[in-house]
Protein backbone atom coordinates (compact mmCIF):
# COMPACT_ATOMS: atom_id res chain seq x y z
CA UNK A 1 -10.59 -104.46 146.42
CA UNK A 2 -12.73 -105.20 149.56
CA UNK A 3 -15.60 -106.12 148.00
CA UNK A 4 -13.89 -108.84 145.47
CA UNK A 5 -13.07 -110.42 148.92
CA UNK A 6 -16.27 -110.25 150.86
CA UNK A 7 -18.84 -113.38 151.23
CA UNK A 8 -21.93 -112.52 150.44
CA UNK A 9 -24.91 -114.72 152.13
CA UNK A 10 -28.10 -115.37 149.79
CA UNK A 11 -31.40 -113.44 150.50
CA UNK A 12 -34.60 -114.21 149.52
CA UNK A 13 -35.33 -111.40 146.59
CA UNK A 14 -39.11 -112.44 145.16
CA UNK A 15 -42.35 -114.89 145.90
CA UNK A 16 -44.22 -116.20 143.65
CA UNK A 17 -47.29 -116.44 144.80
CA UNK A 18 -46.29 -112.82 146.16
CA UNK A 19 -45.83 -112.19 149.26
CA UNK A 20 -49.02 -111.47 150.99
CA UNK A 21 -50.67 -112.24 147.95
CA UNK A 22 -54.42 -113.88 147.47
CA UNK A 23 -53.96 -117.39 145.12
CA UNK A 24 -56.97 -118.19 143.63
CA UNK A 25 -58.20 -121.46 142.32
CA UNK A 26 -58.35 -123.40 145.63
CA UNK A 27 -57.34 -127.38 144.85
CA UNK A 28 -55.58 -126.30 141.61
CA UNK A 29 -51.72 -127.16 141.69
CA UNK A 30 -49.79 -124.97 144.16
CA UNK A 31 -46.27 -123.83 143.20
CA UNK A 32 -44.26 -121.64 145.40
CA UNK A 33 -40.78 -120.50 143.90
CA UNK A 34 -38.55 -118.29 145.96
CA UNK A 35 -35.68 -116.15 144.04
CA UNK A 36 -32.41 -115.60 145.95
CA UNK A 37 -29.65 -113.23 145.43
CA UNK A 38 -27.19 -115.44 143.73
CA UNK A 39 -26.97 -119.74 142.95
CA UNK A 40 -27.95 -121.86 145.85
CA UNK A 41 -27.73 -125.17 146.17
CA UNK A 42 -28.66 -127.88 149.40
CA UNK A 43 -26.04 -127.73 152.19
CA UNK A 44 -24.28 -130.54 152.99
CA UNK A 45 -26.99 -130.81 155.94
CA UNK A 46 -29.75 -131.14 153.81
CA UNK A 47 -31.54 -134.55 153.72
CA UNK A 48 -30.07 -135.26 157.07
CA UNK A 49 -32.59 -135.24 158.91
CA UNK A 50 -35.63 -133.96 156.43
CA UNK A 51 -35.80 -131.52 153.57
CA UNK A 52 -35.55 -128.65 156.44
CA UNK A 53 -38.50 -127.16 154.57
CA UNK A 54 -42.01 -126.46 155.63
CA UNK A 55 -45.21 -125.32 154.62
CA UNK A 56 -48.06 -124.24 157.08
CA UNK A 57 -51.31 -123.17 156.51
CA UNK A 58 -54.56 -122.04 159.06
CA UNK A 59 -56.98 -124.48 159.34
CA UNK A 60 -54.53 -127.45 158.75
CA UNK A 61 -53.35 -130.22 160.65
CA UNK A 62 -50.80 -130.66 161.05
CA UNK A 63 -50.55 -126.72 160.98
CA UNK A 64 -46.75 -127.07 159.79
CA UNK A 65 -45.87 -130.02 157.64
CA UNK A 66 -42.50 -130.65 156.38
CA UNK A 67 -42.34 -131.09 152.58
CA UNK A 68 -40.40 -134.76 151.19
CA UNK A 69 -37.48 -134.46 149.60
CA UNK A 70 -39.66 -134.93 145.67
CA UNK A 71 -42.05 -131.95 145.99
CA UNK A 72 -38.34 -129.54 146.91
CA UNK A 73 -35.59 -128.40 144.25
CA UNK A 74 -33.36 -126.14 143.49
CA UNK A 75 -32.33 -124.86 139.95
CA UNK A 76 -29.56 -121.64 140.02
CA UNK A 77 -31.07 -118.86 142.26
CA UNK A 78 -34.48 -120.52 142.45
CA UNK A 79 -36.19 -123.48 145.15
CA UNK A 80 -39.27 -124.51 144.13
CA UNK A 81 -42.07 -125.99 146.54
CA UNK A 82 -44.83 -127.96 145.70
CA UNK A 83 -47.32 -127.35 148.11
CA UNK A 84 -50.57 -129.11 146.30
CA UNK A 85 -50.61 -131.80 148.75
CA UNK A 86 -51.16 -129.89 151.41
CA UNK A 87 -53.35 -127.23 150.11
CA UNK A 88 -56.03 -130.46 148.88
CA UNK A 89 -55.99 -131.54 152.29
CA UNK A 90 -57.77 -128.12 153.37
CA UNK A 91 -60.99 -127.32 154.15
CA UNK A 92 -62.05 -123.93 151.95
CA UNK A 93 -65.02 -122.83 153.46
CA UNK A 94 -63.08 -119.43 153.89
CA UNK A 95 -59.83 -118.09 153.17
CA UNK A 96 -56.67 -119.62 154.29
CA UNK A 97 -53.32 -118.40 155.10
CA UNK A 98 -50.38 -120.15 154.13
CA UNK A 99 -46.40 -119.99 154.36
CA UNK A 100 -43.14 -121.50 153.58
CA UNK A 101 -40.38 -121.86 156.26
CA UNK A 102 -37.05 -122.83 155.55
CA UNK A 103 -34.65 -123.97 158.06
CA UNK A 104 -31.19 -122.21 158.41
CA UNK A 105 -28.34 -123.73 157.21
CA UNK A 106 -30.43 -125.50 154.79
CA UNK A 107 -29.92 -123.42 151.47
CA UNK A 108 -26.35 -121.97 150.73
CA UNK A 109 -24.56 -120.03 148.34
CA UNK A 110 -23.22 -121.96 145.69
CA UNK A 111 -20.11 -120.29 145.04
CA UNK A 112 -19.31 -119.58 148.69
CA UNK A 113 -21.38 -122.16 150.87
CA UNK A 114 -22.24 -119.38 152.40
CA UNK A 115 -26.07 -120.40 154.24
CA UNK A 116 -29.05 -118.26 153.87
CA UNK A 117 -30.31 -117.99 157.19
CA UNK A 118 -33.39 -119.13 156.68
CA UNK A 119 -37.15 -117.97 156.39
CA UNK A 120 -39.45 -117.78 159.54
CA UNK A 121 -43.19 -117.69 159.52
CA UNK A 122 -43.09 -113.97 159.56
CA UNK A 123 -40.57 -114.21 156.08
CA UNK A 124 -43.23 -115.45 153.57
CA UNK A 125 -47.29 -115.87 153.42
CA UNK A 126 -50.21 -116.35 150.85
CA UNK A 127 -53.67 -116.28 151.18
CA UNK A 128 -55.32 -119.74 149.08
CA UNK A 129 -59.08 -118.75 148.22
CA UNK A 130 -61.17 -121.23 146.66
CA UNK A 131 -62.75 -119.21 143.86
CA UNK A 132 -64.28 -122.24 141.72
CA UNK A 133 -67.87 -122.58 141.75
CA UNK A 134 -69.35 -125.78 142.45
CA UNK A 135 -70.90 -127.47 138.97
CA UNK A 136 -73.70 -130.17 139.21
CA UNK A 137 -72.58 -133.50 138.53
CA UNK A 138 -75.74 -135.37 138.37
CA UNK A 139 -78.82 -135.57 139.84
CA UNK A 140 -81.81 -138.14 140.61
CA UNK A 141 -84.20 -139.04 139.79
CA UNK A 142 -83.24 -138.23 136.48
CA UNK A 143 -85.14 -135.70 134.45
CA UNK A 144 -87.96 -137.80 132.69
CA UNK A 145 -88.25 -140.89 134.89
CA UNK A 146 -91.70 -141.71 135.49
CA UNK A 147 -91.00 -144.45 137.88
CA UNK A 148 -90.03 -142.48 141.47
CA UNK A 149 -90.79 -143.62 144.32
CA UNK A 150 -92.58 -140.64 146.23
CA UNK A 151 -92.17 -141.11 149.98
């Protein structure tokens, strides 16, 4: 039938962190995993010239960084991102948006080669929220010296 014989190109199908979705923890360990429709796997372009994949956030800068090769893989329908790196280099003093972009030609169907077109700034976004509370570390002078200097 027709449909045995078409090519399908992968879509992105789910976020995690969700799409549009608040992460909380601030500096804690940043994962983003995107599900496609079917198996993907690097195209033969990837590595090339970079990983082809991005993450940007507000208040960074570089506002768009690309992500090396080690924090980027790809297991059956799934590429995982680790964006920690970037999201310690923030400043949290409010909410900040962040995204992945992928370049096209840079994911493709595994059974087909097929590419997935790719994932713009508009395709995928999070908002990172620092919601840890500062804790006291220490202090001085320390509770019970009698020997502070009072200038």
């Amino acid at each position: 039938s027709q449909d045995r014989c078409a090519i399908y190109r992968p879509s992105a199908t789910h976020f995690e962190p969700e799409d549009g979705s608040i992460h909380e923890g601030g500096f804690a360990g940043v994962q983003v995993r995107i599900w496609f429709s079917a198996d993907v796997v690097w195209c033969s372009s990837f590595g090339v010239q970079g990983t082809g994949v991005y993450v940007w956030c507000t208040g960074h800068t570089p506002q768009t960084q690309e992500l090396p090769s080690g924090w980027v893989s790809i297991d059956g329908p799934v590429l995982r991102a680790d964006v920690t790196g970037v999201v310690r280099e923030l400043v949290l003093n409010d909410d900040r948006e962040c995204g992945l972009l992928i370049d096209p030609s840079v994911v493709c169907s595994a059974d087909t080669s097929v590419p997935f077109l790719g994932l713009d700034r508009s395709g995928y976004r999070f908002t990172v929220r620092d919601s840890i509370a500062p804790a006291l570390v220490g202090f001085q002078p320390m509770s019970g010296d009698d020997d502070v200097d009072l200038q």
